[in-house]
C-alpha atoms as a PDB file:
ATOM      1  CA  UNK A   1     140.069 -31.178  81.913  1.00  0.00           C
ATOM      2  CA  UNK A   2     137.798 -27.725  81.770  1.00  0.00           C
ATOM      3  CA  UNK A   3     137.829 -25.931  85.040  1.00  0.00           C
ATOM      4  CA  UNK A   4     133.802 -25.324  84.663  1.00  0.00           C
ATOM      5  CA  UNK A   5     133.526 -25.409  89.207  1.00  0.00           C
ATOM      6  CA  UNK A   6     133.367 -23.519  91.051  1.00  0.00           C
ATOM      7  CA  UNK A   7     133.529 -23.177  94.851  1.00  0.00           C
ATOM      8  CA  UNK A   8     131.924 -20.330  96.625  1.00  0.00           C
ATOM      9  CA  UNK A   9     132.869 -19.830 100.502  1.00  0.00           C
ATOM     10  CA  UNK A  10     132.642 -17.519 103.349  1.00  0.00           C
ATOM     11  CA  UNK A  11     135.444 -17.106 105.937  1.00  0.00           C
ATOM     12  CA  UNK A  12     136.442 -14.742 109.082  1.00  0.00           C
ATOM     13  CA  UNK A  13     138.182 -11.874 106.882  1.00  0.00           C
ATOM     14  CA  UNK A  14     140.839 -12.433 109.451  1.00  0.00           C
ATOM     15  CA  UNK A  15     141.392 -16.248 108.936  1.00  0.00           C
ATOM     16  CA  UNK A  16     141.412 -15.384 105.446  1.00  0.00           C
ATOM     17  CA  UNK A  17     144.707 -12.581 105.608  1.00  0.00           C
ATOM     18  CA  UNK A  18     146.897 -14.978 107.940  1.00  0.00           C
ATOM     19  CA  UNK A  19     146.173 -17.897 106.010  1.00  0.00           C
ATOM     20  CA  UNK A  20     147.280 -15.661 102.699  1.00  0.00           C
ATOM     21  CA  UNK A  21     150.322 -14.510 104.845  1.00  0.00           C
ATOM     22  CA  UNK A  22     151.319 -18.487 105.118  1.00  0.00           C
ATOM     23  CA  UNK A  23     150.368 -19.031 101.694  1.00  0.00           C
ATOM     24  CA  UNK A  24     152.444 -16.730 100.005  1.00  0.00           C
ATOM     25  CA  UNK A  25     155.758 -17.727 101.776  1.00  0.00           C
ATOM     26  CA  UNK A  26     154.854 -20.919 100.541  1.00  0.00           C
ATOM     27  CA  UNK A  27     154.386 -19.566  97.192  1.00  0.00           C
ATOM     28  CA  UNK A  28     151.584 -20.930  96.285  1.00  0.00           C
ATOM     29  CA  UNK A  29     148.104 -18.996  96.161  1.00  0.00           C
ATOM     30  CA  UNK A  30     144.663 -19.705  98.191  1.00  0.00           C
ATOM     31  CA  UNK A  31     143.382 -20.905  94.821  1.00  0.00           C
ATOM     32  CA  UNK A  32     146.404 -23.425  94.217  1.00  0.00           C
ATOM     33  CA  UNK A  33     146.187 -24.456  98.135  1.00  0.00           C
ATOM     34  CA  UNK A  34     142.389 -25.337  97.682  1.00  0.00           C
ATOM     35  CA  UNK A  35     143.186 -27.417  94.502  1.00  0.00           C
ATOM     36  CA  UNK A  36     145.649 -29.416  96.858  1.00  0.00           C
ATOM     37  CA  UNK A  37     143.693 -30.262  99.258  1.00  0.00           C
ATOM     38  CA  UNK A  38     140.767 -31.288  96.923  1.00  0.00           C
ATOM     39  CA  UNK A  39     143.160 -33.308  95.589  1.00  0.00           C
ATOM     40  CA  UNK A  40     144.660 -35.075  98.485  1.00  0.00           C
ATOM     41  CA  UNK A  41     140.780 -35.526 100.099  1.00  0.00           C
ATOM     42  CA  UNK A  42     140.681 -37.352  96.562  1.00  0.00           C
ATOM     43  CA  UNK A  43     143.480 -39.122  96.798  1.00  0.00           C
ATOM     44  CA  UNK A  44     142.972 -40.335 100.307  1.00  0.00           C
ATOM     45  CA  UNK A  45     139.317 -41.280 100.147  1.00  0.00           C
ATOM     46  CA  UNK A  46     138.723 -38.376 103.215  1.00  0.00           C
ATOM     47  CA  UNK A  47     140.833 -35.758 104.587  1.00  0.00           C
ATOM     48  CA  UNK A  48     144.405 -35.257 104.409  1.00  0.00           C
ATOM     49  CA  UNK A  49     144.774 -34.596 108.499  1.00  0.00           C
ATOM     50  CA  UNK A  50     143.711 -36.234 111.513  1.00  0.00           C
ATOM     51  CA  UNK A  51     141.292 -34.429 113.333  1.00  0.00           C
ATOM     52  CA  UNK A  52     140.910 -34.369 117.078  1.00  0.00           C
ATOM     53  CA  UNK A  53     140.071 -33.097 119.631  1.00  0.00           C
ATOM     54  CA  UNK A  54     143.395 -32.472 121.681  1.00  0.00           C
ATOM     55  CA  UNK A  55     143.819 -34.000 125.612  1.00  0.00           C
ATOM     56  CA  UNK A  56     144.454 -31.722 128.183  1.00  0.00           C
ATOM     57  CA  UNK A  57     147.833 -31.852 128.103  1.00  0.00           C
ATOM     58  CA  UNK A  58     148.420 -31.216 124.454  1.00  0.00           C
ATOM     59  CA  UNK A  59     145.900 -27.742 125.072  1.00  0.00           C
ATOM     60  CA  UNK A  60     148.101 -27.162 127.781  1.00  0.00           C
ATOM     61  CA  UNK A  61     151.384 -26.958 125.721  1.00  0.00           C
ATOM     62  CA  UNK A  62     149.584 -25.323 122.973  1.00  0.00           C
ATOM     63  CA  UNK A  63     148.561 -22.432 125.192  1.00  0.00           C
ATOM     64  CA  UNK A  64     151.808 -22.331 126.821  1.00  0.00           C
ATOM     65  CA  UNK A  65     152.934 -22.171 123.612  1.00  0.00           C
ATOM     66  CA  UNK A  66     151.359 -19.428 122.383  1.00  0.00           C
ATOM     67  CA  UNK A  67     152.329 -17.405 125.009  1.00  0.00           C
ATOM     68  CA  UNK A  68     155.583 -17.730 125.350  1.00  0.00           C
ATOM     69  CA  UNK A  69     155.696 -20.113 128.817  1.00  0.00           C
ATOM     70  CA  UNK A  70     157.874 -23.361 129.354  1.00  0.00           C
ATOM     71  CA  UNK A  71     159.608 -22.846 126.266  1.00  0.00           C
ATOM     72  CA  UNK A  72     163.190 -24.489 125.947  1.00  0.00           C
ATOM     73  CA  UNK A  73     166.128 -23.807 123.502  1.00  0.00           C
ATOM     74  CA  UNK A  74     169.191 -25.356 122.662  1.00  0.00           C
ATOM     75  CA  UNK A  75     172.740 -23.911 121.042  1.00  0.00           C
ATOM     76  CA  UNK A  76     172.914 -27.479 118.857  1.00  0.00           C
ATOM     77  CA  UNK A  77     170.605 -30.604 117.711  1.00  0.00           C
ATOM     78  CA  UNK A  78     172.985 -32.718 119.476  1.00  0.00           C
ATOM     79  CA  UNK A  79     171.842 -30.574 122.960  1.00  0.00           C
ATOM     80  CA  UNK A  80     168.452 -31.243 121.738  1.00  0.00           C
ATOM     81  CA  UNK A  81     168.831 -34.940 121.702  1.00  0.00           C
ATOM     82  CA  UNK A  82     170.944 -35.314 124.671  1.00  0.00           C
ATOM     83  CA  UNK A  83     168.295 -33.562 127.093  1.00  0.00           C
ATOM     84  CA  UNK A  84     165.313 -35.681 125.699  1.00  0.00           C
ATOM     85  CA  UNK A  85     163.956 -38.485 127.934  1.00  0.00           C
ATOM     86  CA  UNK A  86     165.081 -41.635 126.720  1.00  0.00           C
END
């Protein structure tokens, strides 16, 4: 198939660099990563991801999170598992 598209975008220049950053540990480049998701949106009839809005507790733990609060850690998996609520 000729690759005759082509798809024209702006982004945050910002958005653009960390999303190259993730990219390229994955190995793959922004071009490749578009062509995957066009292809999955194809696949799937829509979008590859759910897409919600998050509760309040979920944007609780995400800013929490991101800052470094109520964060645990465990020496083993089996720790992991034997501290989670059954």
């Amino acid at each position: 198939m000729a690759k005759t598209a082509m798809i024209t975008t702006r982004v945050d220049p910002d958005l653009k660099a960390d999303a190259e950053k993730v990219l390229n540990k994955l190995g793959i480049s922004t071009t490749e990563a578009i062509k995957l998701f066009l292809s999955q949106v194809r696949l799937r009839k829509g979008l590859p991801f759910d897409v919600k809005i998050p509760n309040e507790a979920t944007l609780k733990t995400m800013q929490d999170a991101q800052e470094g609060l109520n964060l645990s850690s465990y020496d083993s998996l089996e720790e992991f598992f034997k501290k989670m609520p059954a």
